[in-house]
N, C-alpha and C. Protein backbone atom coordinates (compact mmCIF):
# COMPACT_ATOMS: atom_id res chain seq x y z
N UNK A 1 0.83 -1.16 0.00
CA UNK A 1 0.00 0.00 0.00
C UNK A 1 0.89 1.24 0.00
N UNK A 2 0.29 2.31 -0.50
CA UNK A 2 1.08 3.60 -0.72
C UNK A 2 1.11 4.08 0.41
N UNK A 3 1.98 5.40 0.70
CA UNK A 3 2.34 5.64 1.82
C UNK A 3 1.65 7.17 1.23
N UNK A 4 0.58 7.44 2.39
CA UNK A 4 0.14 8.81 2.10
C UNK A 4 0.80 9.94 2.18
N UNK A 5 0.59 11.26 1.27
CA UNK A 5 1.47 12.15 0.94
C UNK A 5 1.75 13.04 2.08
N UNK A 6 2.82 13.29 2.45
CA UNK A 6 2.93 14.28 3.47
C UNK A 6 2.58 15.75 3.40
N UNK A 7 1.90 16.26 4.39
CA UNK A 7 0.98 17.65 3.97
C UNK A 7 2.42 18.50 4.14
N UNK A 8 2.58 19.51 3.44
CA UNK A 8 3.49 20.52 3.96
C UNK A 8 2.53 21.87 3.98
N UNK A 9 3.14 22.89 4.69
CA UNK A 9 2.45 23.97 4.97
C UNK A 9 2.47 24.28 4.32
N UNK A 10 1.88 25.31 4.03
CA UNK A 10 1.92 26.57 2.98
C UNK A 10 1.77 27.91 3.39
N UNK A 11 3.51 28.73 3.65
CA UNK A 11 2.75 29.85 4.39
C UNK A 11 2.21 31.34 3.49
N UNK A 12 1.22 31.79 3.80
CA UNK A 12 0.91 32.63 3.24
C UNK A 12 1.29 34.03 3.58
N UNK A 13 1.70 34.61 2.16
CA UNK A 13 2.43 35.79 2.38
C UNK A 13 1.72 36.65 3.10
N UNK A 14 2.81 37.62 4.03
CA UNK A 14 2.02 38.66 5.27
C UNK A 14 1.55 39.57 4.10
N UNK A 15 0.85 40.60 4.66
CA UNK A 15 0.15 41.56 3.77
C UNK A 15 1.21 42.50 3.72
N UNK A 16 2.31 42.78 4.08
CA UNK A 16 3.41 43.57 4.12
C UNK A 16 3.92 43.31 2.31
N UNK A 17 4.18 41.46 2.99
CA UNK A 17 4.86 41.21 1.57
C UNK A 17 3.83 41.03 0.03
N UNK A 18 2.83 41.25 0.61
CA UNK A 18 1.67 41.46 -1.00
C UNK A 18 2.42 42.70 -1.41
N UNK A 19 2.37 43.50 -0.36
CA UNK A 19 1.85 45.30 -0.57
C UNK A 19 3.72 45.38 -1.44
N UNK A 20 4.28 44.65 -0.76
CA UNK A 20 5.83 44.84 -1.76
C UNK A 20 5.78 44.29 -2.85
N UNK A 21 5.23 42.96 -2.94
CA UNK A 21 4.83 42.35 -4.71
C UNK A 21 4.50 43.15 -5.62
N UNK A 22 3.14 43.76 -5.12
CA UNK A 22 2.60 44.83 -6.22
C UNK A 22 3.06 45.94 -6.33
N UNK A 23 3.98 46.65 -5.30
CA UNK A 23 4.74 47.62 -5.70
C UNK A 23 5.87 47.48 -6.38
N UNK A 24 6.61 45.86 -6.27
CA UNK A 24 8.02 46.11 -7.09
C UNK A 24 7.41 45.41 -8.85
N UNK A 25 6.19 44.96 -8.63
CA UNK A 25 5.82 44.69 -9.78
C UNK A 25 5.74 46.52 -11.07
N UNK A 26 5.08 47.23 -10.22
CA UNK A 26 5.09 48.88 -11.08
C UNK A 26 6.34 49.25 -11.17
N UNK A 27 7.33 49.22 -10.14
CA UNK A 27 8.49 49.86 -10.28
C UNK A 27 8.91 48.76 -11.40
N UNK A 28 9.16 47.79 -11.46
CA UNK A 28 9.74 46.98 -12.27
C UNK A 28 9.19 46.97 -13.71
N UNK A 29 8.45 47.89 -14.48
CA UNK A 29 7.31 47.61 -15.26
C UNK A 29 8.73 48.65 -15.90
N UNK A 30 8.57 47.63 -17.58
CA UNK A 30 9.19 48.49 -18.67
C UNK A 30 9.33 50.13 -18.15
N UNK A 31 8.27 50.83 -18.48
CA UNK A 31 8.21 52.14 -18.44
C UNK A 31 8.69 52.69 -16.87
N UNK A 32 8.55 52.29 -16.32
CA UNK A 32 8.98 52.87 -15.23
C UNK A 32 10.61 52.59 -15.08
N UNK A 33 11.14 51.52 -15.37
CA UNK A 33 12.36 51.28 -15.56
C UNK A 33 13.02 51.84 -16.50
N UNK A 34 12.49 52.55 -17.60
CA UNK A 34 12.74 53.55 -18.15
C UNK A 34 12.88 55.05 -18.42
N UNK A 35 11.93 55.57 -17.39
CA UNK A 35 11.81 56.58 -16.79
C UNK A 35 12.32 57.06 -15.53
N UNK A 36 12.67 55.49 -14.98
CA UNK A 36 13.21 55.54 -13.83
C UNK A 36 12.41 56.58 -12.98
N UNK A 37 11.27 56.78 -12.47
CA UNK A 37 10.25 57.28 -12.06
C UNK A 37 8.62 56.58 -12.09
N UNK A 38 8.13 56.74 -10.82
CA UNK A 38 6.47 55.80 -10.61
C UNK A 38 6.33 56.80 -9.63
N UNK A 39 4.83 56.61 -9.75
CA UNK A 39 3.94 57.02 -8.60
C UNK A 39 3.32 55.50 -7.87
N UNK A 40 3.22 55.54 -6.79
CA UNK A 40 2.54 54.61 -6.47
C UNK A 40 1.92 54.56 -4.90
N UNK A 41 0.68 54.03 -4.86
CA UNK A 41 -0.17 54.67 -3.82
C UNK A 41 -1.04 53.65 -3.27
N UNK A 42 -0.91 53.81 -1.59
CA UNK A 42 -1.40 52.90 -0.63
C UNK A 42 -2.74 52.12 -1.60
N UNK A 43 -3.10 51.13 -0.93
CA UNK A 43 -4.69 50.75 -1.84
C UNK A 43 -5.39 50.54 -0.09
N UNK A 44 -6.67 50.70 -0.12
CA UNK A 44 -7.55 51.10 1.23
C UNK A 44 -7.06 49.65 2.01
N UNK A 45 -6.96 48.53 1.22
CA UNK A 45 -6.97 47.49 2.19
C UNK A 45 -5.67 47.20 2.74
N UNK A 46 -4.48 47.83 2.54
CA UNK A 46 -3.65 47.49 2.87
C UNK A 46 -3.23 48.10 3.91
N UNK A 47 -2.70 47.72 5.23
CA UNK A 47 -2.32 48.17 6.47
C UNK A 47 -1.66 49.60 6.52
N UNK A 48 -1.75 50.69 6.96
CA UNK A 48 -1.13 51.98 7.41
C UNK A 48 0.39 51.38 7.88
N UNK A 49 0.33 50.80 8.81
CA UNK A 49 1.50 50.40 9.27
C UNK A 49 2.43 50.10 7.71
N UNK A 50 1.80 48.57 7.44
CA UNK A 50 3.04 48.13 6.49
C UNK A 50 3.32 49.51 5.48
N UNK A 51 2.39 50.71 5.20
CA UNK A 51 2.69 51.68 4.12
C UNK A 51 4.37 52.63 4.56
N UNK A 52 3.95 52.89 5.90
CA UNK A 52 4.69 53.56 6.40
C UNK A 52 5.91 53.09 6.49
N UNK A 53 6.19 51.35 7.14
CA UNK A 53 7.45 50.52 7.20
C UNK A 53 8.20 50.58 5.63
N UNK A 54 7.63 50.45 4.52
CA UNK A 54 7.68 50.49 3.15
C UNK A 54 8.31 52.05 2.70
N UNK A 55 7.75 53.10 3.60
CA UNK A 55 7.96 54.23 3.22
C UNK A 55 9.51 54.38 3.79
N UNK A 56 9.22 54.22 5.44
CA UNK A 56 10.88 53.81 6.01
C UNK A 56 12.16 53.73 5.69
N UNK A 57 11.58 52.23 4.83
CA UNK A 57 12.60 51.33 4.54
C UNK A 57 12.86 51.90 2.63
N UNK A 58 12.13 52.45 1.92
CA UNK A 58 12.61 53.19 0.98
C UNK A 58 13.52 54.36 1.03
N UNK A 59 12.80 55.12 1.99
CA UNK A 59 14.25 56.40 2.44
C UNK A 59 15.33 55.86 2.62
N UNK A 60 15.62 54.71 3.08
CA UNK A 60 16.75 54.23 3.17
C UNK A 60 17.80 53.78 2.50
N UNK A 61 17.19 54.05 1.38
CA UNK A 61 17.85 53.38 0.18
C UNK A 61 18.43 54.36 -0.47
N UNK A 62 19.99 54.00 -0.78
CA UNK A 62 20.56 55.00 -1.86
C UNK A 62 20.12 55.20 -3.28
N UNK A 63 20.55 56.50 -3.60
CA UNK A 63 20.09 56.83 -5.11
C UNK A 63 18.30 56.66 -5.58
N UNK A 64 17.63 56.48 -3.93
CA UNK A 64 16.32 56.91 -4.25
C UNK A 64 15.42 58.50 -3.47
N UNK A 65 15.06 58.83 -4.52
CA UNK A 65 14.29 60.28 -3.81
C UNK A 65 13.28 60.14 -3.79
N UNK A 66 11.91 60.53 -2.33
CA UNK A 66 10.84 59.92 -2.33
C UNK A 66 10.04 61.44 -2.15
N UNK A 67 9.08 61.44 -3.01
CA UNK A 67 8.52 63.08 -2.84
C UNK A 67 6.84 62.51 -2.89
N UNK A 68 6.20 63.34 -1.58
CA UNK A 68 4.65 62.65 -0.98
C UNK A 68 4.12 63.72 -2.48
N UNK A 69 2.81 62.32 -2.46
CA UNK A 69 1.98 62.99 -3.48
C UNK A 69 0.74 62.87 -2.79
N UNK A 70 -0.38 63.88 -2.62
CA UNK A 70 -1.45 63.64 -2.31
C UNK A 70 -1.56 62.99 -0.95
N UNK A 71 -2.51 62.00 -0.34
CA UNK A 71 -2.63 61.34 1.08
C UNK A 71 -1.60 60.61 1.00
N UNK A 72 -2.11 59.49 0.44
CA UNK A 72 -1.57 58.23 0.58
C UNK A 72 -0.52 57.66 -0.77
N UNK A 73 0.15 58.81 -1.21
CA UNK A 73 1.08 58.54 -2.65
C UNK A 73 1.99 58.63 -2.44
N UNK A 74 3.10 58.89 -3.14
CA UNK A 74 4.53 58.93 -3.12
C UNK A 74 4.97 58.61 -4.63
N UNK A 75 5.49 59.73 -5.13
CA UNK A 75 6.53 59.39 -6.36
C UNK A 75 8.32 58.97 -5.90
N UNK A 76 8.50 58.04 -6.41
CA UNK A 76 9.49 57.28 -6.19
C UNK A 76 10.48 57.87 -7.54
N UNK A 77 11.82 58.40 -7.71
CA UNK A 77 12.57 58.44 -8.36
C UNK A 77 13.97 57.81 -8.33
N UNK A 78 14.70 57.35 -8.96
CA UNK A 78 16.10 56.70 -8.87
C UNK A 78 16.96 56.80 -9.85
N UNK A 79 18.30 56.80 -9.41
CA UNK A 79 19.59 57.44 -10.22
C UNK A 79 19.96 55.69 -10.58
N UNK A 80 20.96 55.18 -11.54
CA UNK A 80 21.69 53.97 -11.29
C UNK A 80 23.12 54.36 -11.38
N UNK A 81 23.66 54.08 -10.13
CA UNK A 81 24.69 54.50 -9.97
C UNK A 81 25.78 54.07 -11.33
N UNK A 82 26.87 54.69 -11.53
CA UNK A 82 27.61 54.20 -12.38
C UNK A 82 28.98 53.26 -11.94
N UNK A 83 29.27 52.53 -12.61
CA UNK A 83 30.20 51.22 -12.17
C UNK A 83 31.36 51.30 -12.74
């Protein structure tokens, strides 16, 4: 007799890491990688907190400038450094 399949978990991504999916999905989008410039803006269901940690943790980053648009926006701009 077969030996039944072992369940493994499956963990499901925090809503932090959605809210980063769909944002590095726009930044990553042809045109924006070409322009090297996006707007991109909280959506109602997604946590205040994770917006803000996101906002945080972007200032932090070199060769990016973050300028508030409206409530809940932010245009994101970036240099690529040269090598």
């Amino acid at each position: 007799m077969a030996k039944p399949a072992k369940k493994t978990a499956v963990r499901q991504p925090s809503s932090y890491e959605l809210m980063g999916a769909r944002i590095q999905k726009i930044i990553n989008s042809p045109k924006a990688q070409q322009a090297r410039d996006v707007t991109v803006h909280r959506l109602p269901d997604e946590p205040a907190a994770d917006w803000a940690r996101f906002l945080e943790e972007v200032a932090e980053a070199e060769n990016v400038k973050v300028q508030h648009v409206g409530g809940d926006g932010v245009r994101l701009t970036w240099t690529v450094p040269a090598e």
